[in-house]
C-alpha atoms as a PDB file:
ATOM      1  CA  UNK A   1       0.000   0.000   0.000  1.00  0.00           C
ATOM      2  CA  UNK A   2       2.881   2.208   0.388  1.00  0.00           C
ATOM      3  CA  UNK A   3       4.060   2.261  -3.468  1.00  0.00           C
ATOM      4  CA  UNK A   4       1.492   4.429  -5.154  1.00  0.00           C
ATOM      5  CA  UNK A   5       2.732   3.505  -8.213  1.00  0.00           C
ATOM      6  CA  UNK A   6       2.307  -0.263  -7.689  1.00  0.00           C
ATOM      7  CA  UNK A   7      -1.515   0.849  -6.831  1.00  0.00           C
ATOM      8  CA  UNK A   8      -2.307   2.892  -9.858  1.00  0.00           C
ATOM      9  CA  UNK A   9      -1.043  -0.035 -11.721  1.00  0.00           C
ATOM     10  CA  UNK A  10      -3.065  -2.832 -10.464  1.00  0.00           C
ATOM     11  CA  UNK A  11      -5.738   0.750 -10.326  1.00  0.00           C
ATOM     12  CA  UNK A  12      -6.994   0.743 -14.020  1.00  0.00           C
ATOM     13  CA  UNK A  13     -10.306  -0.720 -15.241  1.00  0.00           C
ATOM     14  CA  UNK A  14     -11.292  -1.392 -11.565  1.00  0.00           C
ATOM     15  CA  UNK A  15     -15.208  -0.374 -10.707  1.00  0.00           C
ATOM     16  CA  UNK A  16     -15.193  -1.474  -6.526  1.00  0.00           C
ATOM     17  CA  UNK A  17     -12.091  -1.990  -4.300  1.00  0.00           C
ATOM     18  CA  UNK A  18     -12.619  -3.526  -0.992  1.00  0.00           C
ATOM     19  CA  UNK A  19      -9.451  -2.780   1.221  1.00  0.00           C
ATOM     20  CA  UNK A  20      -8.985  -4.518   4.513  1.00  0.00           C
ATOM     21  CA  UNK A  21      -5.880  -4.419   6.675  1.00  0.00           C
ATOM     22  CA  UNK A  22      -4.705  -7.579   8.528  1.00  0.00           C
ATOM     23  CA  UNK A  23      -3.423  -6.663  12.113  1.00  0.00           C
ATOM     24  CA  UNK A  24      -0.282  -7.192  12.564  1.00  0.00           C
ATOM     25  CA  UNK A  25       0.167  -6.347  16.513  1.00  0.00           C
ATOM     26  CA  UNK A  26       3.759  -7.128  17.195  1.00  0.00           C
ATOM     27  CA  UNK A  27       4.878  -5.911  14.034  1.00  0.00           C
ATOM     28  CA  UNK A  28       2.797  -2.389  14.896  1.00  0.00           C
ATOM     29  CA  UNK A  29       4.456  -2.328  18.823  1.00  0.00           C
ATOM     30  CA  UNK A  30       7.981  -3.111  17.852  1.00  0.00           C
ATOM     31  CA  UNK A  31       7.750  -0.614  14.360  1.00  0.00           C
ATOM     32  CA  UNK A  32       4.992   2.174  15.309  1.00  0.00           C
ATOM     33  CA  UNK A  33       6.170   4.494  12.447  1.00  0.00           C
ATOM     34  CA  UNK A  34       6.168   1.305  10.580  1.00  0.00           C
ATOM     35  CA  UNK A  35       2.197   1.484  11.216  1.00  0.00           C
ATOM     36  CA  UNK A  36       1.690   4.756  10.223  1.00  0.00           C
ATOM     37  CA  UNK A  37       3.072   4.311   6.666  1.00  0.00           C
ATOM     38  CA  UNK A  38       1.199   1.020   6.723  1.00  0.00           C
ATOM     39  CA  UNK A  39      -2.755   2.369   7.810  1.00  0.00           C
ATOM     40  CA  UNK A  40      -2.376   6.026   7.228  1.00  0.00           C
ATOM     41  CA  UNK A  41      -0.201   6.898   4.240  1.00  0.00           C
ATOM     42  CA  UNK A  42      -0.970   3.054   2.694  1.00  0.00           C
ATOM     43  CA  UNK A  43      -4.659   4.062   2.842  1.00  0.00           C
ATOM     44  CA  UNK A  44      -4.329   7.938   1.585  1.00  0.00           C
ATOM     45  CA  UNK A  45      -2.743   5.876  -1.233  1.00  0.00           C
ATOM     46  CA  UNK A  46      -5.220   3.895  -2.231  1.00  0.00           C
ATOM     47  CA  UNK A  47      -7.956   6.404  -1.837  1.00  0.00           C
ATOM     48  CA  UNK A  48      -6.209   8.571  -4.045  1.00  0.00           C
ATOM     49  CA  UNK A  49      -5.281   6.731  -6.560  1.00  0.00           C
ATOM     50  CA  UNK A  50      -9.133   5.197  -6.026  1.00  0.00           C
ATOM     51  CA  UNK A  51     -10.324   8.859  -6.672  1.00  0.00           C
ATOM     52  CA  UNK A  52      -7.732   9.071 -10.358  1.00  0.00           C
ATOM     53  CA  UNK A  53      -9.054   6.506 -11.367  1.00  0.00           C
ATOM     54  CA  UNK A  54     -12.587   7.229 -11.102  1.00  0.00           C
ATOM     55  CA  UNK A  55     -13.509   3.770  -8.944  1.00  0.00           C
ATOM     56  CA  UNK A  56     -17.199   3.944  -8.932  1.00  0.00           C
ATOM     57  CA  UNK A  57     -17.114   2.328  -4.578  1.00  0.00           C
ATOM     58  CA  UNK A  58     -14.190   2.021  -1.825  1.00  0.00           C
ATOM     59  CA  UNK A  59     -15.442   0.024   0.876  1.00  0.00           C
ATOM     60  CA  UNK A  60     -13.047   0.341   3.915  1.00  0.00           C
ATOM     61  CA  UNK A  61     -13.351  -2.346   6.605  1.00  0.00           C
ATOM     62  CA  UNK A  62     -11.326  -2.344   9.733  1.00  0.00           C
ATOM     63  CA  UNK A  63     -11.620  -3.476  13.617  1.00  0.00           C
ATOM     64  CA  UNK A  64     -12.553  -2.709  17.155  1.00  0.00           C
ATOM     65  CA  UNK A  65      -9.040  -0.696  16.964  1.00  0.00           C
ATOM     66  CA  UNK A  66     -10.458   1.867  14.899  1.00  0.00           C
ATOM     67  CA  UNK A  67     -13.319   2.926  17.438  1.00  0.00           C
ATOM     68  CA  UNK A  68     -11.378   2.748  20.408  1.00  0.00           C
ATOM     69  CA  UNK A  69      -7.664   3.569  20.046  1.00  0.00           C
ATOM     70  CA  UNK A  70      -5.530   2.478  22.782  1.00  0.00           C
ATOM     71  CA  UNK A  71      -2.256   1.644  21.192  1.00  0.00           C
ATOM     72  CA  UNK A  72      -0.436   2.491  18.569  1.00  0.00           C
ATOM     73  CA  UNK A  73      -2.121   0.189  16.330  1.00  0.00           C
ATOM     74  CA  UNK A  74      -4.990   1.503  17.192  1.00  0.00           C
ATOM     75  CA  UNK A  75      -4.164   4.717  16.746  1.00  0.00           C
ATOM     76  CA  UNK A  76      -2.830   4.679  13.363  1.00  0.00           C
ATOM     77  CA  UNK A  77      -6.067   2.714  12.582  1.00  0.00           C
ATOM     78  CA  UNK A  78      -8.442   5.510  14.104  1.00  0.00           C
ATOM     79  CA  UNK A  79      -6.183   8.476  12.564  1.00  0.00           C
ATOM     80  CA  UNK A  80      -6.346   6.943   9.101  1.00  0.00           C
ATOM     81  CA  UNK A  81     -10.308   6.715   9.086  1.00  0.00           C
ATOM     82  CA  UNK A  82     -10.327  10.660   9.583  1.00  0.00           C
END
């Protein structure tokens, strides 16, 4: 998610993307700014390169995380939904 070119690639002739995010926890506590490329600039990516390329739906599914954001992964979830 964090090569915008690789994305506008795999982008073209797409009408719905569905973009879900496996948690990673130990990766996220260990590599926090790791996390933030990952969920907040690996989303911005997709959603922008979503909006170039005119996809018609973007359906964003994430976790528990998101709502209440305790940790870091949590966090970076809840920032990237704003």
């Amino acid at each position: 998610m964090r090569d915008r070119r690789a994305i506008d690639t795999v982008m073209q002739g797409v009408d719905m993307i569905f973009m879900l995010r496996p948690e990673t926890g130990s990766f996220m506590r260990i590599f926090p700014n790791g996390s933030r490329q990952d969920n907040i600039m690996g989303c911005e990516n997709v959603l922008d390169s979503a909006i170039q390329h005119h996809v018609k739906k973007v359906i964003v599914l994430s976790t528990d995380k998101a709502v209440y954001p305790i940790n870091a992964m949590g966090m970076t979830r809840h920032s990237a939904k704003k």
